[in-house]
Every structure is written in structure tokens, then in C-alpha cells.
C-alpha atoms as a PDB file:
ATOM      1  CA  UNK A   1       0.670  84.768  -0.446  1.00  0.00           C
ATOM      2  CA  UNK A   2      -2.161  82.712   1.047  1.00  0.00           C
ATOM      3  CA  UNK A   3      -3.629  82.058  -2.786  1.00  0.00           C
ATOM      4  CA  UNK A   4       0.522  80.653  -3.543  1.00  0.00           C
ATOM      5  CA  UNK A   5       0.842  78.594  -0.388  1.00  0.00           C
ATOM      6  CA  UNK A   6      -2.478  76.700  -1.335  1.00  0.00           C
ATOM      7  CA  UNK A   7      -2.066  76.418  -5.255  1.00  0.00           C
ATOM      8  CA  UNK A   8       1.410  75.097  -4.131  1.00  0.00           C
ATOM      9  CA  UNK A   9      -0.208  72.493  -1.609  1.00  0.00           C
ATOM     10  CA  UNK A  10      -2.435  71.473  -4.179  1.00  0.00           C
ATOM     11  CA  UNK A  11       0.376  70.852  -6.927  1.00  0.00           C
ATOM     12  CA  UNK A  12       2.173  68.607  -3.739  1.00  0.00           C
ATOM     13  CA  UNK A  13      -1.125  66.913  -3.378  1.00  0.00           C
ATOM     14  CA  UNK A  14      -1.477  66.210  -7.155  1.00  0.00           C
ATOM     15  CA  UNK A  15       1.984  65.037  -7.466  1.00  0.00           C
ATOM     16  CA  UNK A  16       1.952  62.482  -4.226  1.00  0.00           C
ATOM     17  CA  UNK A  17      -1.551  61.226  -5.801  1.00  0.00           C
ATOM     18  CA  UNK A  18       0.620  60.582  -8.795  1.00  0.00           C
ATOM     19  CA  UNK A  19       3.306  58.732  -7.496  1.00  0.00           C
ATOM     20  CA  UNK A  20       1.206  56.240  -5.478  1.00  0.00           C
ATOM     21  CA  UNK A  21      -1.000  55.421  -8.676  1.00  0.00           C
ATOM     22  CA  UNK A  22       1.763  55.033 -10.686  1.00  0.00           C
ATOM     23  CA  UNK A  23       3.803  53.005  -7.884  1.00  0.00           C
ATOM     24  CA  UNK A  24       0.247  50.588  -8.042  1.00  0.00           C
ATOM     25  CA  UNK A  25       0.529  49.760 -11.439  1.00  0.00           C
ATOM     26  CA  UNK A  26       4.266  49.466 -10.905  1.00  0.00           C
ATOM     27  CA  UNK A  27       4.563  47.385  -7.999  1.00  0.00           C
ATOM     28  CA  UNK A  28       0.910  46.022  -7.034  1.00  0.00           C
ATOM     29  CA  UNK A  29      -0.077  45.025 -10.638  1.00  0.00           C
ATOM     30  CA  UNK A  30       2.933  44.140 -11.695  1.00  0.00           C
ATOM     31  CA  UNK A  31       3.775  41.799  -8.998  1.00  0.00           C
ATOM     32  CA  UNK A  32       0.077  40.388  -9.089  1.00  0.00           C
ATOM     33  CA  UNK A  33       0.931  39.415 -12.955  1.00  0.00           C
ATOM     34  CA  UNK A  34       4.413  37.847 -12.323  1.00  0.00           C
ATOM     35  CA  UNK A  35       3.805  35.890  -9.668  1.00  0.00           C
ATOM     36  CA  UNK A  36      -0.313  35.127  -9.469  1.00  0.00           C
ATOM     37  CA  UNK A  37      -1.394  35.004 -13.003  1.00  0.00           C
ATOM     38  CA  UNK A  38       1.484  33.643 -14.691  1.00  0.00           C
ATOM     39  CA  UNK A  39      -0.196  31.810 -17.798  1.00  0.00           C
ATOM     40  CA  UNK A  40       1.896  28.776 -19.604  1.00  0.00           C
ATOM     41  CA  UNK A  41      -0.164  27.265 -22.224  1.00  0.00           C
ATOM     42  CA  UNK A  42       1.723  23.535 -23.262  1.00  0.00           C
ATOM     43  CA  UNK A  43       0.963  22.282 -26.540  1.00  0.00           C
ATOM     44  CA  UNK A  44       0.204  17.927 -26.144  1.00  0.00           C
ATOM     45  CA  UNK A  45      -0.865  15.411 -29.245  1.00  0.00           C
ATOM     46  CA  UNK A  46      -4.232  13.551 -29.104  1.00  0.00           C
ATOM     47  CA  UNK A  47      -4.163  13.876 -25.360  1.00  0.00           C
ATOM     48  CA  UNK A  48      -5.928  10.715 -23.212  1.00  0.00           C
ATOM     49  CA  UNK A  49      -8.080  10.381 -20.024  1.00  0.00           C
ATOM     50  CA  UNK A  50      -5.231   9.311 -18.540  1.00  0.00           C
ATOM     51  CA  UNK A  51      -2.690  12.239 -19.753  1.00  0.00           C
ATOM     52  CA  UNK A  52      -5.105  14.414 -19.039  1.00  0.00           C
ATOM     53  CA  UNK A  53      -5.496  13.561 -15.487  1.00  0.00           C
ATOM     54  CA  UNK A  54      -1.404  13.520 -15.445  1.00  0.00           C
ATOM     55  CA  UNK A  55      -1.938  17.624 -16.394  1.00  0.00           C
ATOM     56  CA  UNK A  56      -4.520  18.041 -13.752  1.00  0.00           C
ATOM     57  CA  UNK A  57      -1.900  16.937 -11.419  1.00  0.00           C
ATOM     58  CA  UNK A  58       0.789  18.941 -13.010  1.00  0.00           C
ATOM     59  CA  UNK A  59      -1.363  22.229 -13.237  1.00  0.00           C
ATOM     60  CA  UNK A  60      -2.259  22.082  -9.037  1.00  0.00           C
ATOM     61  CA  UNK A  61       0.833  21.290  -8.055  1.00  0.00           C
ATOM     62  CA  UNK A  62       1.541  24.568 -10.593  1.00  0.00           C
ATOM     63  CA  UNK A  63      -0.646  26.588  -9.127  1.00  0.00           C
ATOM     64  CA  UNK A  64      -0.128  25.833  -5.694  1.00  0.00           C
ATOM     65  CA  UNK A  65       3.477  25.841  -5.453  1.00  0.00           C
ATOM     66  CA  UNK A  66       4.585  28.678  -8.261  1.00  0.00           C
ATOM     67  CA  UNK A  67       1.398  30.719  -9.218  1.00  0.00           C
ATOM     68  CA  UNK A  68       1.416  29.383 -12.726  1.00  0.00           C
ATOM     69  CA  UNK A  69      -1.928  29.047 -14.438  1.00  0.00           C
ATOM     70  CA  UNK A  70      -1.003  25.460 -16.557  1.00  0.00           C
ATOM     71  CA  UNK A  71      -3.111  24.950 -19.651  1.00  0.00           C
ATOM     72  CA  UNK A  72      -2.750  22.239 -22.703  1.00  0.00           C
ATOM     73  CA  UNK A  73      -4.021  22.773 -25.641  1.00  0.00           C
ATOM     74  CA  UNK A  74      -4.521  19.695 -28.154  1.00  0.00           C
ATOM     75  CA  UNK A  75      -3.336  19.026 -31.643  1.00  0.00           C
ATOM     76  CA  UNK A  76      -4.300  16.372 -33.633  1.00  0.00           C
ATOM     77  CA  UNK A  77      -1.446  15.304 -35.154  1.00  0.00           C
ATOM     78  CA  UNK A  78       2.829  15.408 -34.456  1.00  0.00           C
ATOM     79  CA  UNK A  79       3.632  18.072 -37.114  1.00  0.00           C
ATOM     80  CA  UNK A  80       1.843  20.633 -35.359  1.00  0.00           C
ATOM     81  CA  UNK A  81       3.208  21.109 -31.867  1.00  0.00           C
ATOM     82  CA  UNK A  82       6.456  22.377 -32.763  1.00  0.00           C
ATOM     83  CA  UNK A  83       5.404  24.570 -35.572  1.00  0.00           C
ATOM     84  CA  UNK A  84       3.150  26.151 -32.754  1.00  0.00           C
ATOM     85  CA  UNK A  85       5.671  26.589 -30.392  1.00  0.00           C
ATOM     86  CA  UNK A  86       8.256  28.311 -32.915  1.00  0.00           C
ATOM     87  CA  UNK A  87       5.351  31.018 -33.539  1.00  0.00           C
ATOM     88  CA  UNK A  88       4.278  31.420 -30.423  1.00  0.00           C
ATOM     89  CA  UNK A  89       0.883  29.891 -30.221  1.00  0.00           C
ATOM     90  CA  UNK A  90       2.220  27.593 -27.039  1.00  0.00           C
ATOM     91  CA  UNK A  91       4.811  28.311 -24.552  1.00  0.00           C
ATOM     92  CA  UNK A  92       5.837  24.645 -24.177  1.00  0.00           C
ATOM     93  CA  UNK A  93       4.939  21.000 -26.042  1.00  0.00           C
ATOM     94  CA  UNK A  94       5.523  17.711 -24.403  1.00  0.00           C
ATOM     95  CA  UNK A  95       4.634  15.176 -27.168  1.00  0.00           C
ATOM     96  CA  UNK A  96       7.936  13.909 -28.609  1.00  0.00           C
ATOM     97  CA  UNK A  97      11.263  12.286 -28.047  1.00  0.00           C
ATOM     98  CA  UNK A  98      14.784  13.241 -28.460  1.00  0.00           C
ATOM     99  CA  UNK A  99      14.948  11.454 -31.783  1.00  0.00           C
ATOM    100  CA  UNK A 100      11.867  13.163 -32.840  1.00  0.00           C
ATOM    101  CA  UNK A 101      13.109  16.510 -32.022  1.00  0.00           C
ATOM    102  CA  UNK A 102      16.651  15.840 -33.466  1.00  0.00           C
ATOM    103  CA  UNK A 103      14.730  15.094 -37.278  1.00  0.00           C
ATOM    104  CA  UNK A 104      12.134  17.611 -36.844  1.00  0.00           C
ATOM    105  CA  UNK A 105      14.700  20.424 -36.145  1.00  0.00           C
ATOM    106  CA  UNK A 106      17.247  19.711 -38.693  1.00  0.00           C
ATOM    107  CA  UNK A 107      14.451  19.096 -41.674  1.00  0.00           C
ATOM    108  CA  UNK A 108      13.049  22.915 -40.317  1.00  0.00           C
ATOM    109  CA  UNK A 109      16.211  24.889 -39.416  1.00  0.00           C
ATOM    110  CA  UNK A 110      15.997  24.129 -35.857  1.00  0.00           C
ATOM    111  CA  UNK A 111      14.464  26.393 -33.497  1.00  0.00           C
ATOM    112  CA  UNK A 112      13.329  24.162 -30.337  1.00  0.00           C
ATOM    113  CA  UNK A 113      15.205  22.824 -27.206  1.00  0.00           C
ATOM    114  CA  UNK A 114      14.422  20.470 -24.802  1.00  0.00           C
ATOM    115  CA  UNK A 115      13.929  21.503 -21.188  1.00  0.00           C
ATOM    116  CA  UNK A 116      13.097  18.620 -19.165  1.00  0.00           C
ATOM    117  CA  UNK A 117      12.728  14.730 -19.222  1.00  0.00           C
ATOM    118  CA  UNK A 118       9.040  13.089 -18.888  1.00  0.00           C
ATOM    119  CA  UNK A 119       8.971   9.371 -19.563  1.00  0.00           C
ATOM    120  CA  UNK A 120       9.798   6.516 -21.802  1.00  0.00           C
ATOM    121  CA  UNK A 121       8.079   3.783 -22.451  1.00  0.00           C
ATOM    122  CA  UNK A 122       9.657   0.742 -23.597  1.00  0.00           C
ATOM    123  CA  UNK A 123       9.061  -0.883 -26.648  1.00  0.00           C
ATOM    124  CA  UNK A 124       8.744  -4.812 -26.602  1.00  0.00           C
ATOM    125  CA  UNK A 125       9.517  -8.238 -29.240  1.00  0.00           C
ATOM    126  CA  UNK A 126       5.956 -10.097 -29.229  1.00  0.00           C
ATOM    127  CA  UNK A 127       5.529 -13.640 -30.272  1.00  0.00           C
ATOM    128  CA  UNK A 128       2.353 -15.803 -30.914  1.00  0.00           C
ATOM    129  CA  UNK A 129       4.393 -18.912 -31.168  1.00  0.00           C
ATOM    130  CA  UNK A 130       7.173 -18.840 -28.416  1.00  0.00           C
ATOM    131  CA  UNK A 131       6.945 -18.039 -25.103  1.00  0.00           C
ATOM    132  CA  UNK A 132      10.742 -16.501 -24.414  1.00  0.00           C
ATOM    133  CA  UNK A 133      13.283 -15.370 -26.213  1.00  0.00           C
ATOM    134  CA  UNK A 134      15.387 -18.302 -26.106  1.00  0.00           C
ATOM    135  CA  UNK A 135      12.933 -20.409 -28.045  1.00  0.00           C
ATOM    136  CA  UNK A 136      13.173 -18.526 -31.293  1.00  0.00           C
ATOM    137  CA  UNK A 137      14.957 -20.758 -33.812  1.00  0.00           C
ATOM    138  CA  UNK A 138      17.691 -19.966 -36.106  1.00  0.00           C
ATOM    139  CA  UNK A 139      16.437 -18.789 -39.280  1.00  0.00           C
ATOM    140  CA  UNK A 140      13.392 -16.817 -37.488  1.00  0.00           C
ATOM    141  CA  UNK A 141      11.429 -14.175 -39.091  1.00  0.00           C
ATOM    142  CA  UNK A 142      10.714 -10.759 -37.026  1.00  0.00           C
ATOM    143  CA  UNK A 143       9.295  -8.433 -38.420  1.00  0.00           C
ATOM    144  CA  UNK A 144       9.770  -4.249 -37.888  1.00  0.00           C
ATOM    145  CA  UNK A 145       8.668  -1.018 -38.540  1.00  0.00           C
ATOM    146  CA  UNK A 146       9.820   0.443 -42.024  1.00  0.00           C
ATOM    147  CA  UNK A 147       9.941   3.784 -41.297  1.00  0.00           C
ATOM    148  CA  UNK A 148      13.075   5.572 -40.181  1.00  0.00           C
ATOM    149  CA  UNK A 149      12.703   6.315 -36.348  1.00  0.00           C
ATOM    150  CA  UNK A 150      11.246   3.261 -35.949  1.00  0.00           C
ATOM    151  CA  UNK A 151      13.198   0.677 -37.385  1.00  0.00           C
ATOM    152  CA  UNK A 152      16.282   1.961 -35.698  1.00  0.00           C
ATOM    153  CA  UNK A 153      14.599   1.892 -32.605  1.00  0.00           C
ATOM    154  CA  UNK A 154      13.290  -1.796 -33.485  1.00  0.00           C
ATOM    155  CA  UNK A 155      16.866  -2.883 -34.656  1.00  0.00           C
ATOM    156  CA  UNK A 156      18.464  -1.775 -31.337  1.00  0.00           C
ATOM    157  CA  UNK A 157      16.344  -4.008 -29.447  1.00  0.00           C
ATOM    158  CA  UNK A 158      17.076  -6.742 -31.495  1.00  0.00           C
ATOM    159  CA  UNK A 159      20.620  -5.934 -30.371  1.00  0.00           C
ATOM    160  CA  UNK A 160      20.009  -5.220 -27.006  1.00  0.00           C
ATOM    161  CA  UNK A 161      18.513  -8.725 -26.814  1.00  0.00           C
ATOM    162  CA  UNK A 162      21.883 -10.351 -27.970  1.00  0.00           C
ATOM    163  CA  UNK A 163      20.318 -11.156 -31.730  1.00  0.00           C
ATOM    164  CA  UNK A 164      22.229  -8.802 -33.982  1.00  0.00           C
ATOM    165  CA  UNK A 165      25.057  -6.632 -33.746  1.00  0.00           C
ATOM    166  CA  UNK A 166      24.877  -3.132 -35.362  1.00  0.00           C
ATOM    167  CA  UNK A 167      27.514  -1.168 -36.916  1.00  0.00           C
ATOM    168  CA  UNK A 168      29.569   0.981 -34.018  1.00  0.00           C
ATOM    169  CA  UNK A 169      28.490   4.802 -33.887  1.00  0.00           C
ATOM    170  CA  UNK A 170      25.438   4.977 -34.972  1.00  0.00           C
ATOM    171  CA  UNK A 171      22.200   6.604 -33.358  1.00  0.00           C
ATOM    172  CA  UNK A 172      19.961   5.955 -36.369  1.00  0.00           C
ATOM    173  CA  UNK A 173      20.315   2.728 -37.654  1.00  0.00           C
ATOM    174  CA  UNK A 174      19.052   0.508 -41.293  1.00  0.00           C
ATOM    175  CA  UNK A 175      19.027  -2.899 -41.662  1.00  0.00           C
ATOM    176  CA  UNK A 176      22.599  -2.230 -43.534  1.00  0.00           C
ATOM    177  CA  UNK A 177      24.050  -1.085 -40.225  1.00  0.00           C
ATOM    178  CA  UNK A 178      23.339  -4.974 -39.131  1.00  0.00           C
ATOM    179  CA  UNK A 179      27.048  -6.266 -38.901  1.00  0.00           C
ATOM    180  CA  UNK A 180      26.653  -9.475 -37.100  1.00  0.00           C
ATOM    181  CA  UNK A 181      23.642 -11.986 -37.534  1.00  0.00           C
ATOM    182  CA  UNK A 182      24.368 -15.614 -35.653  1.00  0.00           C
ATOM    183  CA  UNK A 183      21.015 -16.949 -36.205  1.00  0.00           C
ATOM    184  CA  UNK A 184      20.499 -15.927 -39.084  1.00  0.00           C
ATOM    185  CA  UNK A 185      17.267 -13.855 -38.129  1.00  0.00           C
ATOM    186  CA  UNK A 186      15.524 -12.471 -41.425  1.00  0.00           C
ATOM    187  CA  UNK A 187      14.370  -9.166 -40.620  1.00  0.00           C
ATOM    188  CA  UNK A 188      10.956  -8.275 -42.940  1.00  0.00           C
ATOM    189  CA  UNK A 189      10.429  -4.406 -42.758  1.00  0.00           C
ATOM    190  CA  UNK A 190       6.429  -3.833 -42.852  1.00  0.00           C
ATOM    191  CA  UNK A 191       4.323  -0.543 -41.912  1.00  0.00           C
ATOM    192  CA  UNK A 192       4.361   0.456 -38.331  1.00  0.00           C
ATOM    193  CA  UNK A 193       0.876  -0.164 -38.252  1.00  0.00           C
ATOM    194  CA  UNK A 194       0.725  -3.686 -39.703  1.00  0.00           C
ATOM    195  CA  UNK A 195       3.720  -5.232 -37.030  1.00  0.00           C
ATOM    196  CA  UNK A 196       0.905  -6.793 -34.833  1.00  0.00           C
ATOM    197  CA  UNK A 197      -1.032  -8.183 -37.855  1.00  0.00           C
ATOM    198  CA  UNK A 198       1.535  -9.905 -39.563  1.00  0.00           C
ATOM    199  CA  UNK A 199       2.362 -11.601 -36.140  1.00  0.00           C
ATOM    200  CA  UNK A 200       0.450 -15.117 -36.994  1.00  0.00           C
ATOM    201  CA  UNK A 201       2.513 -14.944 -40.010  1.00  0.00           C
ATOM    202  CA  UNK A 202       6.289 -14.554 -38.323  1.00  0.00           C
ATOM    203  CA  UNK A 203       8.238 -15.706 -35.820  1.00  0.00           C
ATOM    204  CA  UNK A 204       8.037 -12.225 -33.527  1.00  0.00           C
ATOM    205  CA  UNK A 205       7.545  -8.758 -34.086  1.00  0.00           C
ATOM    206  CA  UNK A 206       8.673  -5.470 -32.311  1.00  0.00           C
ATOM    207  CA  UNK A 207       5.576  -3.446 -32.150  1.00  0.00           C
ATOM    208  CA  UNK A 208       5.241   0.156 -30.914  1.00  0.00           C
ATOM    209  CA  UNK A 209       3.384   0.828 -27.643  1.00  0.00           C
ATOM    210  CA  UNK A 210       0.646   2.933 -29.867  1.00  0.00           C
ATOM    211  CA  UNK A 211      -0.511  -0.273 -32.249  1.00  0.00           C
ATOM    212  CA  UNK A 212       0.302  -3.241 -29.100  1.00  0.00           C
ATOM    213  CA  UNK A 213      -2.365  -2.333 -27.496  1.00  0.00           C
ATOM    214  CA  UNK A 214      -5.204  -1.819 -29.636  1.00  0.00           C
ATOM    215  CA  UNK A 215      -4.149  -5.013 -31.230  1.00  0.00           C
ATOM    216  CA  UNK A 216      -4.859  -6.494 -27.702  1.00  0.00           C
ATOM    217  CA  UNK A 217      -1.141  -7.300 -27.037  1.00  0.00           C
ATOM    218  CA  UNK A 218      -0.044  -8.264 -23.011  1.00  0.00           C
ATOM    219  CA  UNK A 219       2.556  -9.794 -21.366  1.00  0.00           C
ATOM    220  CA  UNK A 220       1.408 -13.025 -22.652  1.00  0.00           C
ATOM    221  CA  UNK A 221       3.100 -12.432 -25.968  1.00  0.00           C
ATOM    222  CA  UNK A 222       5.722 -10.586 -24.622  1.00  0.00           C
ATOM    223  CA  UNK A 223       9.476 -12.666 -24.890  1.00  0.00           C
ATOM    224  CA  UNK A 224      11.431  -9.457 -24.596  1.00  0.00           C
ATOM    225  CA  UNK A 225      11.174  -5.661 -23.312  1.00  0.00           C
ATOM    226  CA  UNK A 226      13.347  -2.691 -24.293  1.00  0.00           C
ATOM    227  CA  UNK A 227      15.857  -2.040 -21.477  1.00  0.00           C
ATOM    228  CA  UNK A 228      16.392   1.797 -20.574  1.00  0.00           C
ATOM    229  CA  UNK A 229      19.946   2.162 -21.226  1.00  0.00           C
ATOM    230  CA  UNK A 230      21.996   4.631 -23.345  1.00  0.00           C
ATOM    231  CA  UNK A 231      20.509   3.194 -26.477  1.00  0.00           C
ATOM    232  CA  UNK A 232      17.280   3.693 -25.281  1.00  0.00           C
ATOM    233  CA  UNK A 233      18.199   7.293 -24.251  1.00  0.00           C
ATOM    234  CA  UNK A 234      16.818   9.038 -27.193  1.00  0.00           C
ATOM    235  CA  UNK A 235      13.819   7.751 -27.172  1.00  0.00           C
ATOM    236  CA  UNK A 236      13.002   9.555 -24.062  1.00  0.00           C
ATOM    237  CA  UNK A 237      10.235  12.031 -24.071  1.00  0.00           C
ATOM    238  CA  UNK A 238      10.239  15.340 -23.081  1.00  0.00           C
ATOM    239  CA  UNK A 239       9.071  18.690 -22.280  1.00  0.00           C
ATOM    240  CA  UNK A 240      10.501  21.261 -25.245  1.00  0.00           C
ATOM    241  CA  UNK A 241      10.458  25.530 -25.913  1.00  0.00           C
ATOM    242  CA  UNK A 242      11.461  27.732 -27.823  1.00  0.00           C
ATOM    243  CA  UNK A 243      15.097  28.500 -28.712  1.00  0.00           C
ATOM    244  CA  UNK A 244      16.037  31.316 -26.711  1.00  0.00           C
ATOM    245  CA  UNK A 245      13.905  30.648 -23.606  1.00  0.00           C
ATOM    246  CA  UNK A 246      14.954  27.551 -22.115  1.00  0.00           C
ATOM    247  CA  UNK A 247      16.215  29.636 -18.752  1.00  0.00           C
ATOM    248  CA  UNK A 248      12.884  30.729 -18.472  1.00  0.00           C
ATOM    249  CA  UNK A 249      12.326  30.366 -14.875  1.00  0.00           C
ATOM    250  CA  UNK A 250       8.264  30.078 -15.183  1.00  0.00           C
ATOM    251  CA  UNK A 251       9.268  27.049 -17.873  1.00  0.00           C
ATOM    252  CA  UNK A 252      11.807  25.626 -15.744  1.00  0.00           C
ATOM    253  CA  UNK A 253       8.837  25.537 -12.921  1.00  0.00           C
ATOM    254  CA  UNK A 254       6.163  23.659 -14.787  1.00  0.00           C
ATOM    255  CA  UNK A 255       9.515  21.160 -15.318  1.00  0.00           C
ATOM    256  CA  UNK A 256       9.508  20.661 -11.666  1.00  0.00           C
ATOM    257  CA  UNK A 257       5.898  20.542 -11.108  1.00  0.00           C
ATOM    258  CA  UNK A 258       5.794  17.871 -13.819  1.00  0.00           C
ATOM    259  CA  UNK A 259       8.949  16.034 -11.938  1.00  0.00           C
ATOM    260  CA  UNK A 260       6.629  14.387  -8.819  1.00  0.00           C
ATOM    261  CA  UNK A 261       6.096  11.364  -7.387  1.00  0.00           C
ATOM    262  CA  UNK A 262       2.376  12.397  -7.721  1.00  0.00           C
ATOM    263  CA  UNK A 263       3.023  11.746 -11.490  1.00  0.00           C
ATOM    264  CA  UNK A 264       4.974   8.356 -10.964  1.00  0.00           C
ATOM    265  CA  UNK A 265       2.276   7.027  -9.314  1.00  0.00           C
ATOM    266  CA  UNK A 266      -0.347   7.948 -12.434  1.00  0.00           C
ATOM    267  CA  UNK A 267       1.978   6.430 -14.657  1.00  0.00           C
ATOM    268  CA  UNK A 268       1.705   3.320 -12.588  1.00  0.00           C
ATOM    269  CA  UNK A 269      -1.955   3.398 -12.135  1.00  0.00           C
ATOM    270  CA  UNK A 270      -2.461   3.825 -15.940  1.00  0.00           C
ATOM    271  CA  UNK A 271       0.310   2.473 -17.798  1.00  0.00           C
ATOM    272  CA  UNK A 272       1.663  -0.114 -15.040  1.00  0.00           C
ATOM    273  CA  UNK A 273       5.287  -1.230 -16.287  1.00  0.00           C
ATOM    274  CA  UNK A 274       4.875   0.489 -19.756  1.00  0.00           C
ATOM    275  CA  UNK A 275       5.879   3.818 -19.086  1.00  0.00           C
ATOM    276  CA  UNK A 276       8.439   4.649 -16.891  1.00  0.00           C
ATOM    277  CA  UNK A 277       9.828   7.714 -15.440  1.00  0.00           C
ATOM    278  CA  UNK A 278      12.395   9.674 -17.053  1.00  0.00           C
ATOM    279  CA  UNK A 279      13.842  12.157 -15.023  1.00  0.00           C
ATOM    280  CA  UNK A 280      15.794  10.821 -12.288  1.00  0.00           C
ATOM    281  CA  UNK A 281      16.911   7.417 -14.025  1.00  0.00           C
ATOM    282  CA  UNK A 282      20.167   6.399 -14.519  1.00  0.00           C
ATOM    283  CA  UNK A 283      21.264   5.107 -18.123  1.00  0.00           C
ATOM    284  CA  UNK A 284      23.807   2.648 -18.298  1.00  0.00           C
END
């Protein structure tokens, strides 16, 4: 009876021994990994100094305020990021724009959803020979970017600035889409990359942000800026996953730690007026 009572009390022993391992690795560990070690990896392009000290900030204020572990990893050029996100190799990218997103998901069935807004930065019209917009003569020469994306983008400044009007209901926009023309501006379509070198050759020139300032580009030359209004909207960049996992509450987080004033200010101290927050702007 004795020998029963204290095989029994060992079985009871065994079994409670049991129950509190297996409530560790239930409860202990697995709260430890949700909430503490939470790892989101964010694929960038060519990342800067600068946008590298805008992580930093992103990845404390991670850390500090939702336990995620933030980490970027690099890619050298725009037609990786997505591809890596689609097979898993990053849990976010923040590299492109709407209208980048809306081309690179319909020419590869899709697959990748924006979650949250980061910046724009404003394109502007440059000119070596006049000093504001109203100077430019009838009969002026600007030149723009030939490539899709681009030109649009180009073309709607040019309308925004009161030189052309464009064809009604249109997001992506040719030459052909110009509808109205009152001074007669001849458009000349050259490689992104040669806008700010054929500039002592025309009258003005709407250069991307990427080739103004290498080509040493300032306010000085500057006669007009892209305004941030709903034709300017989907140029906006932003913070994109994977279809399916857009609710993902660790994802939505890094959203908000991205979303400071912390990173306001390090777009001012490194970009000044040329990038401008996204997020809580209002597009008219």
C-alpha cells in the first residue's frame, strides 16, 4: 500500500513538473518572442548617411516603444525590393511611390500593398536664364524626362504652374495628353539623366531631385516647385508588405514609429524644404 501511495506521488510529481515546463515554453517563451524579440527586417534602395540616421531613429523609437528589433537591409537597385518582399526575404520596403508600386504590380501580377505614407519630395522647373516663372517667353523650350513615370510627373508640373493643360482623367500622362498650350512652350523629351545638362541649351528644365543635386542645382535656378496637391499625391512614398499582411499589427507599429516628429525634424536637417512629410498632410 505504502509502495502504491509513493509510486502514485511520484507519477503527481512527474506530471506537475510537466505542466510547468510545458506552461514555460508556452507562456514565458512565447511571450518573450512576441513581444521582446519581435524582428522586422525593411528592405531600402542605395540607402544614405542621412536615411540611415532616419532608421536609427525609427528602430529606437521601435524598440523602445513596441519591442520590435528594426533592421534594413540594402539593395542596389529598384527592381529588387519588391521581388524580396513577395518571397519573403524582407518583411517591409520603403523605397518607392504610389506610381511606382501601381506599374511594378500590374507588370508582375500584383502582390504588394502599401501600409503607410513617408515623404515626398517635390520636384522643381530650373532655369539658367530666368529668374521666375513669369519671365519665360512664349515659344520657350523645357525640357523633360522621357521615360514614362517621369514625364507625367514633369508634365503635371508644367500644368500645375498654369503652362499647359492636360487631357481630364488621367494619372499617367504623354505629351499627347497636352490639350492646351498658350505659349506655345515646346516640350523636348531627353533622358532623365541628361535634364540638368541640356539646361544651358533650353529655356528650363524639370529635373528630378536624384540628378538636381549632383548637377549642383539650388534655389538659385529654381523659378518653380511642385506643389503637394492631389496631382502630386502619387508620387508620395511609402512604406509597402506583402499582400495578405497589411493588418499586421508588428507592421502597422514600425508605421507609427516611422510617423514622428523625431523624423520631421531629420528631414529638415538633411533635406531642408526638399522633402516633406507625408503622413499627416492634407492634399488639395
Amino acid at each position: 500500500m505504502r509502495k502504491r501511495r509513493r509510486r502514485n506521488t511520484i507519477i503527481w510529481t512527474i506530471i506537475a513538473l510537466v505542466i510547468v515546463v510545458a506552461g514555460w515554453f508556452s507562456f514565458g517563451s512565447g511571450l518573450n518572442v512576441g513581444s521582446k524579440n519581435k524582428v522586422v527586417t525593411v528592405g531600402v534602395v542605395g540607402e544614405s548617411k542621412q536615411e540611415e540616421a532616419i532608421w536609427k531613429t525609427v528602430a529606437k523609437r521601435g524598440k523602445e516603444k513596441y519591442g520590435i528589433t528594426l533592421q534594413t537591409k540594402n539593395f542596389t537597385d529598384y527592381n529588387q525590393p519588391n521581388k524580396a518582399l513577395k518571397s519573403g526575404d524582407v518583411d517591409l520596403n520603403a523605397f518607392q511611390h504610389y506610381a511606382f508600386l501601381k506599374a511594378w504590380n500590374k507588370a508582375n501580377h500584383g502582390g504588394v500593398v502599401p501600409i503607410g505614407k513617408t515623404y515626398i519630395a517635390p520636384i522643381r522647373l530650373y532655369s539658367k536664364k530666368y529668374h521666375k516663372l513669369s519671365d519665360l517667353p512664349d515659344g520657350a523650350t523645357i525640357a523633360v524626362p522621357n521615360d514614362a513615370t517621369n514625364e507625367s510627373r514633369a508634365l503635371f508640373v508644367l500644368k500645375n504652374a498654369g503652362l499647359i493643360t492636360l487631357r481630364k482623367g488621367k494619372t499617367l500622362v504623354t505629351v499627347a495628353d497636352v490639350v492646351k498650350n498658350p505659349q506655345n512652350i515646346k516640350i523636348k523629351e531627353v533622358n532623365a539623366e541628361q535634364t540638368s545638362r541640356v539646361l544651358n541649351s533650353v529655356d528650363a528644365a524639370v529635373v528630378n531631385n536624384d540628378y538636381a543635386g549632383p548637377a549642383g542645382l539650388t534655389d538659385k535656378q529654381t523659378i518653380y516647385i511642385e506643389p503637394v496637391n492631389k496631382d502630386s499625391e502619387q508620387w508620395i512614398n511609402i512604406i509597402c508588405a506583402k499582400k495578405g499582411q497589411e493588418n499586421n499589427k508588428d507592421y502597422q507599429d514600425v508605421v507609427k514609429a516611422y510617423q514622428t516628429e523625431a523624423v520631421k525634424k531629420l528631414y529638415h536637417k538633411f533635406y531642408g524644404k526638399s522633402q516633406v512629410a507625408a503622413w499627416d498632410i492634407k492634399l488639395k
